[in-house]
Protein backbone atom coordinates (compact mmCIF):
# COMPACT_ATOMS: atom_id res chain seq x y z
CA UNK A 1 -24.48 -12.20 -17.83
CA UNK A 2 -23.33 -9.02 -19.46
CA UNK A 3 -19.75 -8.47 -21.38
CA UNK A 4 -17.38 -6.27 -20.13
CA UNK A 5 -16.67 -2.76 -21.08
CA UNK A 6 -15.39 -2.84 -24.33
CA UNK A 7 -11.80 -1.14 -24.94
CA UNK A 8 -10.87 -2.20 -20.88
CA UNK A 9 -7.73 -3.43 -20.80
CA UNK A 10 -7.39 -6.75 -19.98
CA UNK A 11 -5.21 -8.03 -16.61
CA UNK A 12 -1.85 -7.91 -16.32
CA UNK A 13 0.22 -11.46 -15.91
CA UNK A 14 1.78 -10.14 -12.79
CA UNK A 15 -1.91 -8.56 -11.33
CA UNK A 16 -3.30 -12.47 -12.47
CA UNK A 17 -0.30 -14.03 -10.04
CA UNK A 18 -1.37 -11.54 -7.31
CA UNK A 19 -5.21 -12.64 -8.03
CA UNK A 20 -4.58 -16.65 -8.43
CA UNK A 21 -1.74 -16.24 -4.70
CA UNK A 22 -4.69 -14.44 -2.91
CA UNK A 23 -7.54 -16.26 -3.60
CA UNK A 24 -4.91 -19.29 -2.46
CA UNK A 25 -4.45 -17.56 0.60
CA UNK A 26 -8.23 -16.42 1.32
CA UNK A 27 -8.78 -20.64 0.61
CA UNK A 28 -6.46 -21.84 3.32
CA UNK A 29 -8.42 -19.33 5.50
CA UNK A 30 -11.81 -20.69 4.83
CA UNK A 31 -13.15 -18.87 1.44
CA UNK A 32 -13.77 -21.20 -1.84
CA UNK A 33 -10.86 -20.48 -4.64
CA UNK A 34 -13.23 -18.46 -6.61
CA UNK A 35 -14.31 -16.20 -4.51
CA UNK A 36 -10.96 -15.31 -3.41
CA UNK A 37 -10.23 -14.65 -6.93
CA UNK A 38 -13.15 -12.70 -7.44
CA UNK A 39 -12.31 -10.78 -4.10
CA UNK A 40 -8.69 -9.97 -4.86
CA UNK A 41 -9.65 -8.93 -8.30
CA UNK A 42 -11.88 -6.70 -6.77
CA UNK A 43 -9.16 -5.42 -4.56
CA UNK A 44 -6.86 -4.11 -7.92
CA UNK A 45 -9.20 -3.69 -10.20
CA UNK A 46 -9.54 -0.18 -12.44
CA UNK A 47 -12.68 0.66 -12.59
CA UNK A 48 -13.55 -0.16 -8.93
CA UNK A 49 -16.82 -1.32 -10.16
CA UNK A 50 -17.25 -4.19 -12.41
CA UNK A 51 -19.61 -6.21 -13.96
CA UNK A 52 -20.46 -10.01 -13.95
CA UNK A 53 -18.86 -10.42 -17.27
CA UNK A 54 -16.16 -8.03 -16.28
CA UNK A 55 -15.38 -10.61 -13.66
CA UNK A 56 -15.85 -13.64 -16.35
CA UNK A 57 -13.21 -11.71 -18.82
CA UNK A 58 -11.00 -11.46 -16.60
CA UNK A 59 -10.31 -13.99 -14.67
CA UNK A 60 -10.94 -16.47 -16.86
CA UNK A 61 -14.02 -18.06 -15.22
CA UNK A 62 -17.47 -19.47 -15.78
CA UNK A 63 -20.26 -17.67 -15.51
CA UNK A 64 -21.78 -19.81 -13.08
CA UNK A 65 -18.79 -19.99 -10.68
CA UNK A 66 -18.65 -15.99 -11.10
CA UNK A 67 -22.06 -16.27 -10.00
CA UNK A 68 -21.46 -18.53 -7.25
CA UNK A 69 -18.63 -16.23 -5.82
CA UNK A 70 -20.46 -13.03 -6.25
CA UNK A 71 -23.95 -14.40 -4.14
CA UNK A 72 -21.36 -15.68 -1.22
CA UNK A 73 -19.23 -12.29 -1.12
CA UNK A 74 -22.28 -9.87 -1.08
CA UNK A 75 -24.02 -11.34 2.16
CA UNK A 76 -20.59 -11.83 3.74
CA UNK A 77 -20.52 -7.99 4.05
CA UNK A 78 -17.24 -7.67 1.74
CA UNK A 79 -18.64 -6.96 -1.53
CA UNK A 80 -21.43 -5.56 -2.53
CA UNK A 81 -23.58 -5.49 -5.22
CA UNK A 82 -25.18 -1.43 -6.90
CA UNK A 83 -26.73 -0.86 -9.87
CA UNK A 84 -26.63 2.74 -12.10
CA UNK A 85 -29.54 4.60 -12.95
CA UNK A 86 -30.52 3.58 -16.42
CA UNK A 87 -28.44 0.59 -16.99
CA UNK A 88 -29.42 -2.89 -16.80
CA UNK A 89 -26.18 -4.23 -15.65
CA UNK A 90 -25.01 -4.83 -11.52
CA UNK A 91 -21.59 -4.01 -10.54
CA UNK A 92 -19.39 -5.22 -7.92
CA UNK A 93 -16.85 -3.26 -5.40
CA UNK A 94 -15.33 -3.61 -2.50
CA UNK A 95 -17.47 -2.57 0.47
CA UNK A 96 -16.00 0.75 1.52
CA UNK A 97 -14.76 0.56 5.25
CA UNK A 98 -15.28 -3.43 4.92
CA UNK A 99 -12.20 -4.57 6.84
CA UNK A 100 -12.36 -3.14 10.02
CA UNK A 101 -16.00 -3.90 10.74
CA UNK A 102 -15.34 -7.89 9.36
CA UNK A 103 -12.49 -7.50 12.01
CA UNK A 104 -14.42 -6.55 14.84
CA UNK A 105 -17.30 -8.65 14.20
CA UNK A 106 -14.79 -11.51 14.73
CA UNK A 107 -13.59 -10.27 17.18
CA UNK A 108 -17.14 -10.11 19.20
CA UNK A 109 -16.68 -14.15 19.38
CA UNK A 110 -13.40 -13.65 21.28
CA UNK A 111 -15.38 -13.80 24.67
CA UNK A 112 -17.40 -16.36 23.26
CA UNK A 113 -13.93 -18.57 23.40
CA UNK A 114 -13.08 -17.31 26.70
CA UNK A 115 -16.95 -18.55 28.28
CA UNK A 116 -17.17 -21.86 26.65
CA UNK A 117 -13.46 -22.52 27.43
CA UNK A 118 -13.88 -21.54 31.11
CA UNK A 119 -17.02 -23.94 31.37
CA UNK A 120 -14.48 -26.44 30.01
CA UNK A 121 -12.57 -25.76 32.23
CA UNK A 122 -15.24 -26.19 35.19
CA UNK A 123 -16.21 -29.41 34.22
CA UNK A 124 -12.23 -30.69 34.46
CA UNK A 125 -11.21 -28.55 37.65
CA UNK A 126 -10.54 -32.05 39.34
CA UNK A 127 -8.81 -33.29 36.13
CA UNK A 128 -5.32 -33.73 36.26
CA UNK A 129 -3.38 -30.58 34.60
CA UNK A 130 -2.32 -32.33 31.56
CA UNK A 131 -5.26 -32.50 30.57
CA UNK A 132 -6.61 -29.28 31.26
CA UNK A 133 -3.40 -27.90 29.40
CA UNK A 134 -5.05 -27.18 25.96
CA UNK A 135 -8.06 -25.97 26.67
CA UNK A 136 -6.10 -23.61 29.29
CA UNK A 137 -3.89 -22.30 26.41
CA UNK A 138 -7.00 -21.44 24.05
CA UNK A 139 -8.42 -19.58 27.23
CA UNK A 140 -5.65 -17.89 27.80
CA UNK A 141 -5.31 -16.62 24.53
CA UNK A 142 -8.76 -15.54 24.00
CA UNK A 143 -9.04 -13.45 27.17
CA UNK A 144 -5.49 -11.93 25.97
CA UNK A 145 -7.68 -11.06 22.36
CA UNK A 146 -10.67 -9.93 24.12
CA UNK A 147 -8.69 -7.75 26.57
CA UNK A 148 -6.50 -5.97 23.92
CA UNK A 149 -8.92 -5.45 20.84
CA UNK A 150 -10.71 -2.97 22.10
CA UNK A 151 -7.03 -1.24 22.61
CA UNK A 152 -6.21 -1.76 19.07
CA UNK A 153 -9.74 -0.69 17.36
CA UNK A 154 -8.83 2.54 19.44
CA UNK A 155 -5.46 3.10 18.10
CA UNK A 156 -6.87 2.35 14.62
CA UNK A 157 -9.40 4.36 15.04
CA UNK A 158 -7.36 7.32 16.40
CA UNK A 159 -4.69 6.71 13.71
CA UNK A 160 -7.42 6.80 10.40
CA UNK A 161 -8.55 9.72 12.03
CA UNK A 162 -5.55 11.52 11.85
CA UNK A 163 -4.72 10.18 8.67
CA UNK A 164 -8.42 11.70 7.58
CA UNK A 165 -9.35 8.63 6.20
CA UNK A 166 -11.43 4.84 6.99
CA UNK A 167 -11.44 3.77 3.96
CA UNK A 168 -11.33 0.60 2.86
């Protein structure tokens, strides 16, 4: 893996504290620690682009668990990986207009929820309500998502638009 720029500065304490809180956050919502880390970095970094060994410098990490973190986040859809006529090296960014389309995609298994929980709910029609109570609340809450998403991607859309901007 390459070194980073030389002359960069390195990260701040306080932009480290964001980085390490994050990637704690992105964990307790299903990504491995370091490539939350790697994925908040990406979100403050200056350049926007950075290397491998950027990443290594920076935060402090392995190579290998850079590596790790890097091959999960580009097929996810949230980073990706480009290369610069005649250099050698890749660099990493944030996909540009990442979130909303991660959002949406999600959202596509909303009605997915709703089906399998009215099935559910099929098979215990003759069960007593108690028991249909949970599976009753998910469906509930599902339809409610699947209903007013496409309300919301609307607004969002109509608000970037007059903003003049989707970025990312």
């Amino acid at each position: 893996m390459e070194q980073s720029a030389p002359g960069r500065p390195p990260a701040t304490e306080e932009e480290l504290a964001f980085v390490e809180e994050a990637a704690i956050s992105l964990e307790r919502q299903g990504l491995f620690r370091m490539a939350g880390r790697v994925l908040a970095w990406l979100l403050i970094c200056d350049p926007v682009e950075q290397t491998a060994g950027d990443l290594v410098e920076v935060l402090r990490a392995s190579k290998g668990s850079v590596s790790a973190a890097t091959r999960f986040l580009v097929p996810s859809g949230m980073v990706e990986k480009i290369s610069r006529p005649g250099e050698r090296r890749d660099y990493y960014r944030i996909k540009e207009g990442v979130w909303p389309v991660l959002a949406k995609s999600q959202a596509e298994h909303y009605q997915s929820f709703v089906d399998i929980t009215e099935q559910g709910l099929r098979i215990l029609r003759d069960a007593p309500a108690h028991r249909k109570e949970r599976l009753r609340t998910m469906h509930d809450f599902y339809a409610w998502l699947a209903k007013e998403m496409p309300v919301l991607w609307k607004r969002w859309e109509e608000e970037q638009g007059a903003r003049g901007t989707g970025r990312s």
